[in-house]
Protein backbone atom coordinates (compact mmCIF):
# COMPACT_ATOMS: atom_id res chain seq x y z
CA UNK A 1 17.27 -50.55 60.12
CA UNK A 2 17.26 -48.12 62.85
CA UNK A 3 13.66 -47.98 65.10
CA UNK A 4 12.23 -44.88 65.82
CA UNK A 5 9.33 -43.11 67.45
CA UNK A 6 7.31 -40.89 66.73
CA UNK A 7 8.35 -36.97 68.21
CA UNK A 8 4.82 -35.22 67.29
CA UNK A 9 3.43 -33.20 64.34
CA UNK A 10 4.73 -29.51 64.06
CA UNK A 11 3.91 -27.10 61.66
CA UNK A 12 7.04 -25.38 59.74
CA UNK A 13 6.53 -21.91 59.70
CA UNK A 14 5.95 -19.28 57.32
CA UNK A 15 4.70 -22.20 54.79
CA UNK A 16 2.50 -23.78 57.78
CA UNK A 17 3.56 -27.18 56.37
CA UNK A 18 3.23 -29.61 58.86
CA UNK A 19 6.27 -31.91 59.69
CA UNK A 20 6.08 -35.39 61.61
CA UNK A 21 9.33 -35.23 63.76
CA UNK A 22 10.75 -39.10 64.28
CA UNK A 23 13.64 -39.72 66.62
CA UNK A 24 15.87 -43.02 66.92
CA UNK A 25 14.80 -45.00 69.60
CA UNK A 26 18.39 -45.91 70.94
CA UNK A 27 20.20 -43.29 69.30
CA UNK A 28 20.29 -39.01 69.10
CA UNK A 29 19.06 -38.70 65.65
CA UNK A 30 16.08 -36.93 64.06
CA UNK A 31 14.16 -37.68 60.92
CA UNK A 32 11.54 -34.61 59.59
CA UNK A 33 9.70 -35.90 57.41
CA UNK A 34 7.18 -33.11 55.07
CA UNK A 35 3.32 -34.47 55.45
CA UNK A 36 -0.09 -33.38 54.46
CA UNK A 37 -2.61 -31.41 56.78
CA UNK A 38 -5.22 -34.53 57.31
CA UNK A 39 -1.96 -37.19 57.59
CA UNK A 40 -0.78 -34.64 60.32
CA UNK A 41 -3.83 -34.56 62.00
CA UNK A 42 -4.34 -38.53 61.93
CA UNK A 43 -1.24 -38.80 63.54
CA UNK A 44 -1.87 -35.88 65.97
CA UNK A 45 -5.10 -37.68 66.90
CA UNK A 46 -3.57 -41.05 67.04
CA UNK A 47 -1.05 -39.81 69.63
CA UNK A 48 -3.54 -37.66 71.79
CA UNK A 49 -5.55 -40.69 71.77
CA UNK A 50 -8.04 -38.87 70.41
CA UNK A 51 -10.94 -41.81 68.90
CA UNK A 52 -13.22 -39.34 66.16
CA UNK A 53 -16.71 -40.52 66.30
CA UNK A 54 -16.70 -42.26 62.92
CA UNK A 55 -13.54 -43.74 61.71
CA UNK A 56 -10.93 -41.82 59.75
CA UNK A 57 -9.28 -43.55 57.03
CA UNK A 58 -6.46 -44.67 59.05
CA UNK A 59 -8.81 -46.28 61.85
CA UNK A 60 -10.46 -48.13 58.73
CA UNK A 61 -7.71 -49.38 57.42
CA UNK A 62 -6.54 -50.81 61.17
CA UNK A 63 -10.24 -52.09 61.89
CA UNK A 64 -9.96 -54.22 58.07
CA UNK A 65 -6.52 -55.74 59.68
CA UNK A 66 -8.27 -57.00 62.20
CA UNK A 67 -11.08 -58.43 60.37
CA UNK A 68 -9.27 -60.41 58.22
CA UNK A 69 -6.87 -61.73 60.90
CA UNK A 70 -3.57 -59.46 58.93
CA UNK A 71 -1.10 -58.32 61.34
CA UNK A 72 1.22 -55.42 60.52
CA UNK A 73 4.50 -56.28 61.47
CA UNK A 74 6.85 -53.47 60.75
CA UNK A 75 6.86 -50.25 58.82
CA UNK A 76 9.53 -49.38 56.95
CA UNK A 77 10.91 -45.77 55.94
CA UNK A 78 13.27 -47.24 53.30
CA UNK A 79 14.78 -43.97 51.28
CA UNK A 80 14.17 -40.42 49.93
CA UNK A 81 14.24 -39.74 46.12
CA UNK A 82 14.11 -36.35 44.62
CA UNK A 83 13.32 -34.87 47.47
CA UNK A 84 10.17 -37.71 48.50
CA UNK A 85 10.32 -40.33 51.37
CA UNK A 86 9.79 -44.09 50.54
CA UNK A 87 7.96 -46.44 53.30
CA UNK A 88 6.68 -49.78 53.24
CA UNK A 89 4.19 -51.55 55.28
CA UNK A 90 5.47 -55.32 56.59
CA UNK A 91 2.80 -57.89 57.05
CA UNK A 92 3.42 -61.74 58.61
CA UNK A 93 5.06 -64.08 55.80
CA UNK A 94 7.25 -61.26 54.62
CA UNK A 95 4.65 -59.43 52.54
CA UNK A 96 5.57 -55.88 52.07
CA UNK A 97 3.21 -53.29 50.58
CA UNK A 98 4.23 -49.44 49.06
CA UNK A 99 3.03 -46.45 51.51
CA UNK A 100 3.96 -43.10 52.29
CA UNK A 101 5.33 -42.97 55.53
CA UNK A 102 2.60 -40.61 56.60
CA UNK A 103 -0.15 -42.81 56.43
CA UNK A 104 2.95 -45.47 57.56
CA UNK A 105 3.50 -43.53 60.53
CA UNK A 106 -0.48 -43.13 61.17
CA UNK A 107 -1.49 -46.82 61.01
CA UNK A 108 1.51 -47.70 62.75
CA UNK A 109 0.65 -45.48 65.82
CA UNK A 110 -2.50 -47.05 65.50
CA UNK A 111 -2.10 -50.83 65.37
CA UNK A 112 1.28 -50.35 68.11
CA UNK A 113 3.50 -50.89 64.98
CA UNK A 114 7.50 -50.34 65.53
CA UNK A 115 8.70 -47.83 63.06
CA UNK A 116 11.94 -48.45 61.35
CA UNK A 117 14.15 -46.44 59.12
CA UNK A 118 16.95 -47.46 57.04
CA UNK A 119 20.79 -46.40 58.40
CA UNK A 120 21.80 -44.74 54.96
CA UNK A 121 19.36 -42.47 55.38
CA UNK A 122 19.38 -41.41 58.64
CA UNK A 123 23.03 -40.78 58.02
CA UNK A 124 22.05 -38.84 54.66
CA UNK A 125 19.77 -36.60 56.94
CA UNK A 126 22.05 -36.03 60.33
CA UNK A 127 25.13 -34.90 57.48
CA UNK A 128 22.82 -32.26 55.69
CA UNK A 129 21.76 -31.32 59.50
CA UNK A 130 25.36 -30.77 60.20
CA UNK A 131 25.92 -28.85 56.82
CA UNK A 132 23.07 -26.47 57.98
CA UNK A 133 24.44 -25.74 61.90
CA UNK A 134 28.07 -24.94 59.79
CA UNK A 135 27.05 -23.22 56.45
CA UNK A 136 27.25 -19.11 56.61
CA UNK A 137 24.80 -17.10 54.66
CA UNK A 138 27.43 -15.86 52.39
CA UNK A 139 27.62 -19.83 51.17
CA UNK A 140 24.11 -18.74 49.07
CA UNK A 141 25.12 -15.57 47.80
CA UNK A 142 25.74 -15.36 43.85
């Protein structure tokens, strides 16, 4: 597992999806990773600092942690299948819990959770980069 932080939140233009940009902490490579428009702006506003006046999902979910003494430990983007990113959220005695990395990525910023993604995919992303900055146009045509 490779640690990462967290870039910002772009939107991709002409679809005006938004992307959450993560880059390897001790390393040069890039993870984009596809999100929703309210996951984008949770992470947006976690990063800006920005505090809404009553709690977003996200700030819930952190203030329940707390309650009930759970401390978040890690998150975990662990793979992409069909075209979808796999996370998972770490707690203390090894207890791991299915997320999307959006709402990873927004709790973690959050909480001041390390995010970690696995080395096979990192590598899986940085060679299709590397396919796009060689391929020609004429690679598409039928």
């Amino acid at each position: 597992m490779r640690e990462l932080d967290v870039v910002g939140v772009r939107v991709e233009m002409p679809s005006n999806q938004p992307i959450v940009l993560l880059r390897e902490v001790d390393g040069e490579r890039y993870l984009p990773i596809w999100i929703g428009a309210v996951e984008a702006t949770a992470i947006a506003f976690a990063q800006q600092g920005i505090t809404p006046e009553r709690p977003m999902t996200h700030d819930l979910f952190k203030d329940v942690l707390e309650a009930v003494g759970a401390k978040l430990e890690q998150v975990r983007i662990t793979e992409m299948r069909d075209s979808t990113y796999y996370a998972e959220l770490v707690f203390a005695g090894g207890i791991r819990v299915s997320s999307r990395p959006s709402d990873s990525i927004a709790l973690a910023l959050r909480t001041g959770t390390r995010i970690f993604a696995a080395e096979p995919l990192l590598d899986e992303v940085e060679k299709f980069r590397e396919f796009l900055d060689h391929v020609s146009p004429e690679y598409f045509a039928s």
